[in-house]
Protein backbone atom coordinates (compact mmCIF):
# COMPACT_ATOMS: atom_id res chain seq x y z
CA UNK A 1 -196.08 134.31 134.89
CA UNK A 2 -197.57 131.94 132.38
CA UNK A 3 -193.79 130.56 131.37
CA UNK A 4 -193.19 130.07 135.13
CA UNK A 5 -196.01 127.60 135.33
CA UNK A 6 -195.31 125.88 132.17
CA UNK A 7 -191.88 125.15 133.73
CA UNK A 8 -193.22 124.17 136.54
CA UNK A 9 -195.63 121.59 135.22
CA UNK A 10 -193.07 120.49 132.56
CA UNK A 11 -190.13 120.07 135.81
CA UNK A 12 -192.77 117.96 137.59
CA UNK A 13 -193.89 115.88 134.57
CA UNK A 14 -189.78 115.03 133.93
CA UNK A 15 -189.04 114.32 138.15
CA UNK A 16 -192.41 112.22 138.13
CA UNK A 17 -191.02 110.56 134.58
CA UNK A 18 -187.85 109.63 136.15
CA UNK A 19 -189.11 108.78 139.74
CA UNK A 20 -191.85 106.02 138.05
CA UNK A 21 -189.33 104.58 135.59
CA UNK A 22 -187.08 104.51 138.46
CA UNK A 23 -184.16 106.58 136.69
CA UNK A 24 -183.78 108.36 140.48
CA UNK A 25 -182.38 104.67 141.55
CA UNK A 26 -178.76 104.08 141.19
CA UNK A 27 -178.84 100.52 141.14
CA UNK A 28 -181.54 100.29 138.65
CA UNK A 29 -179.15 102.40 136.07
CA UNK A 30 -175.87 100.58 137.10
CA UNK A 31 -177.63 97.41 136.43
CA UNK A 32 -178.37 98.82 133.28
CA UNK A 33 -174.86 100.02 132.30
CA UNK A 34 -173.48 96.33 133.20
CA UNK A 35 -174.12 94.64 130.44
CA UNK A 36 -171.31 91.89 131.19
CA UNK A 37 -173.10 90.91 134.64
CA UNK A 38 -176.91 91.32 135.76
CA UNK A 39 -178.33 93.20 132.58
CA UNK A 40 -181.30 95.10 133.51
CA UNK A 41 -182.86 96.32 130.17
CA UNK A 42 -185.60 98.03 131.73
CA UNK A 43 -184.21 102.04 131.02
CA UNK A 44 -183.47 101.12 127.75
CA UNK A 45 -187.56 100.96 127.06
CA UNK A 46 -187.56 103.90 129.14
CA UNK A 47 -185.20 105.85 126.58
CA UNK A 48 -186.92 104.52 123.39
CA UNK A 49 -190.38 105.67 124.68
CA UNK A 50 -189.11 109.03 125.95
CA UNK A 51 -187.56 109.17 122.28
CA UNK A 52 -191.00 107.94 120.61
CA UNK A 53 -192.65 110.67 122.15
CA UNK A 54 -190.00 113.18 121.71
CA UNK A 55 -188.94 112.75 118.24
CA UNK A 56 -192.01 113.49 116.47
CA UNK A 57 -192.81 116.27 118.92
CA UNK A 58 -189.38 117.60 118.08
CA UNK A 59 -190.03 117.28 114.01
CA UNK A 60 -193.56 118.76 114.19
CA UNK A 61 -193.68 120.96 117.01
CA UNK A 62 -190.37 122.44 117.91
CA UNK A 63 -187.90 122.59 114.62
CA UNK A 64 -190.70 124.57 112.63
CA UNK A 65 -190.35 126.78 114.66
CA UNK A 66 -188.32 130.27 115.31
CA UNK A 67 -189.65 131.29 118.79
CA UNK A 68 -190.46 129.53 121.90
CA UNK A 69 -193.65 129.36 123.53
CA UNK A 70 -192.63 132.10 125.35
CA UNK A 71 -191.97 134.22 122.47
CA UNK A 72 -188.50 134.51 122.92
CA UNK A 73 -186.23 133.44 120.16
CA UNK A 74 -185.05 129.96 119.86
CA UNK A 75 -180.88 129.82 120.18
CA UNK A 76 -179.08 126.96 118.46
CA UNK A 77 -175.28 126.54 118.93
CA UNK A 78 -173.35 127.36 115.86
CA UNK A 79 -170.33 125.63 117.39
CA UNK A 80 -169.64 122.28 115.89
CA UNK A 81 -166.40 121.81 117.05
CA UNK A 82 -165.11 118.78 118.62
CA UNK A 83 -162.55 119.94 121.21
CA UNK A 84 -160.61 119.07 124.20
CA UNK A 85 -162.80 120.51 126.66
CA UNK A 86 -166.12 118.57 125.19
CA UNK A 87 -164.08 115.17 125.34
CA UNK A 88 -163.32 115.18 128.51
CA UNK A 89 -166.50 116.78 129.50
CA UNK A 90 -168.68 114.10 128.20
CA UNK A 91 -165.99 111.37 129.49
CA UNK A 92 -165.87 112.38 132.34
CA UNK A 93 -169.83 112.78 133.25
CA UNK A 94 -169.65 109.09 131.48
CA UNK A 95 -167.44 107.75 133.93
CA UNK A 96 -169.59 109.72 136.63
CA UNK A 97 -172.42 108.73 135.49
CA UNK A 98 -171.25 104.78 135.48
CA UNK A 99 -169.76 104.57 138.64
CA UNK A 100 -172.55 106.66 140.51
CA UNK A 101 -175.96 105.72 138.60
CA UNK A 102 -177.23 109.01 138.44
CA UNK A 103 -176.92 112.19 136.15
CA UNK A 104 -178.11 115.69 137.13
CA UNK A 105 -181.17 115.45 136.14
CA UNK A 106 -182.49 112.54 138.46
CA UNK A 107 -179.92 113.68 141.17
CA UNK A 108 -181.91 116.65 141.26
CA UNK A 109 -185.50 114.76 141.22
CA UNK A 110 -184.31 112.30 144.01
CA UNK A 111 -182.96 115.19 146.12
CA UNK A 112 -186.27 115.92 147.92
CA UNK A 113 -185.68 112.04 148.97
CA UNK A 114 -182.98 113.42 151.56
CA UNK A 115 -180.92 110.02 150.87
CA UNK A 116 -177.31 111.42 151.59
CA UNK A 117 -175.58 110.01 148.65
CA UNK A 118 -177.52 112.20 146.92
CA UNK A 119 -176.58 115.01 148.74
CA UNK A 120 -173.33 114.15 148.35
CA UNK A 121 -173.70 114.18 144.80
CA UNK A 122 -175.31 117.10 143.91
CA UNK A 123 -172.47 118.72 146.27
CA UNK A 124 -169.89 117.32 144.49
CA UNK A 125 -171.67 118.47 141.02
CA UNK A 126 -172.01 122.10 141.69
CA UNK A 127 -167.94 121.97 143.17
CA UNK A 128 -167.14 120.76 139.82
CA UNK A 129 -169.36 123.51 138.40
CA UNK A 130 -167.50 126.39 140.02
CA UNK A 131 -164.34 124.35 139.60
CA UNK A 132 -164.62 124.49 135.98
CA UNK A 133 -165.92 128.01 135.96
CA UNK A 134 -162.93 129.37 137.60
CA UNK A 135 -160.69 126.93 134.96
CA UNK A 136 -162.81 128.99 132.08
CA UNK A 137 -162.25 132.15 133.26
CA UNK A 138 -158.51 131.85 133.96
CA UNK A 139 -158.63 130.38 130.35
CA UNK A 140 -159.97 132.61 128.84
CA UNK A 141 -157.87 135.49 130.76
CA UNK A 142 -154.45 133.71 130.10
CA UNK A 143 -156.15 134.16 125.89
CA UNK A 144 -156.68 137.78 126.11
CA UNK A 145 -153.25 138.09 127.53
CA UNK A 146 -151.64 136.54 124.69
């Protein structure tokens, strides 16, 4: 119960992070990313003050340690490969992420807004979810054919 409400109040304290530095508004992070036009370098304090807070938390509090607050054991990925898959992954959330203004995280935040873009989006990010799911899974059956 108690790691239910610690998720809780952490969710709320991220969606009310992103809804007050406006990170839920797609035309406050495209004016960001255009740095040739209108530069708006407003998220970019945004990022360095999530990171002033985080980084020390992270070095103090979190990497010390070999269980969560929860108990359960902390999993790091062993995998340091840079493949295909996370290339175009990462480009292609990049290029999402440009031409839309918003990432999952905010999309999620500014869905209780009922704005149908977002909607749209969040749509259009779980097709791609199952979309590469089913790629995976063919993938990795094609593999064990082999």
């Amino acid at each position: 119960m108690i790691n239910r409400v610690i998720a809780l109040v952490a969710g709320m304290l991220f969606g009310m992070g992103m809804v007050i530095s406006q990170m839920v508004d797609p035309a406050k992070v495209i004016g960001f990313l255009n740095i040739t036009g209108n530069w708006d370098p407003s998220l970019a304090l945004v990022m360095g003050g999530a990171l002033m807070v985080f980084a020390p938390a992270y070095r103090f509090l979190i990497k010390p340690r070999n269980k969560a607050i929860s108990g359960e054991a902390l999993k790091v990925p062993t995998n340091k490969q840079i493949d295909a898959p996370l290339v175009f992954g990462a480009a292609l959330f990049g290029i999402g992420w440009g031409a839309a203004g918003i990432c999952p995280g905010p999309a999620l935040t500014a869905l209780v807004s009922g704005q149908k873009e977002i909607i749209f989006f969040i749509a259009a990010m779980a097709l791609g979810q199952v979309v590469v799911l089913i790629w995976q899974r063919a993938r990795l059956a094609r593999l064990q054919q082999a």
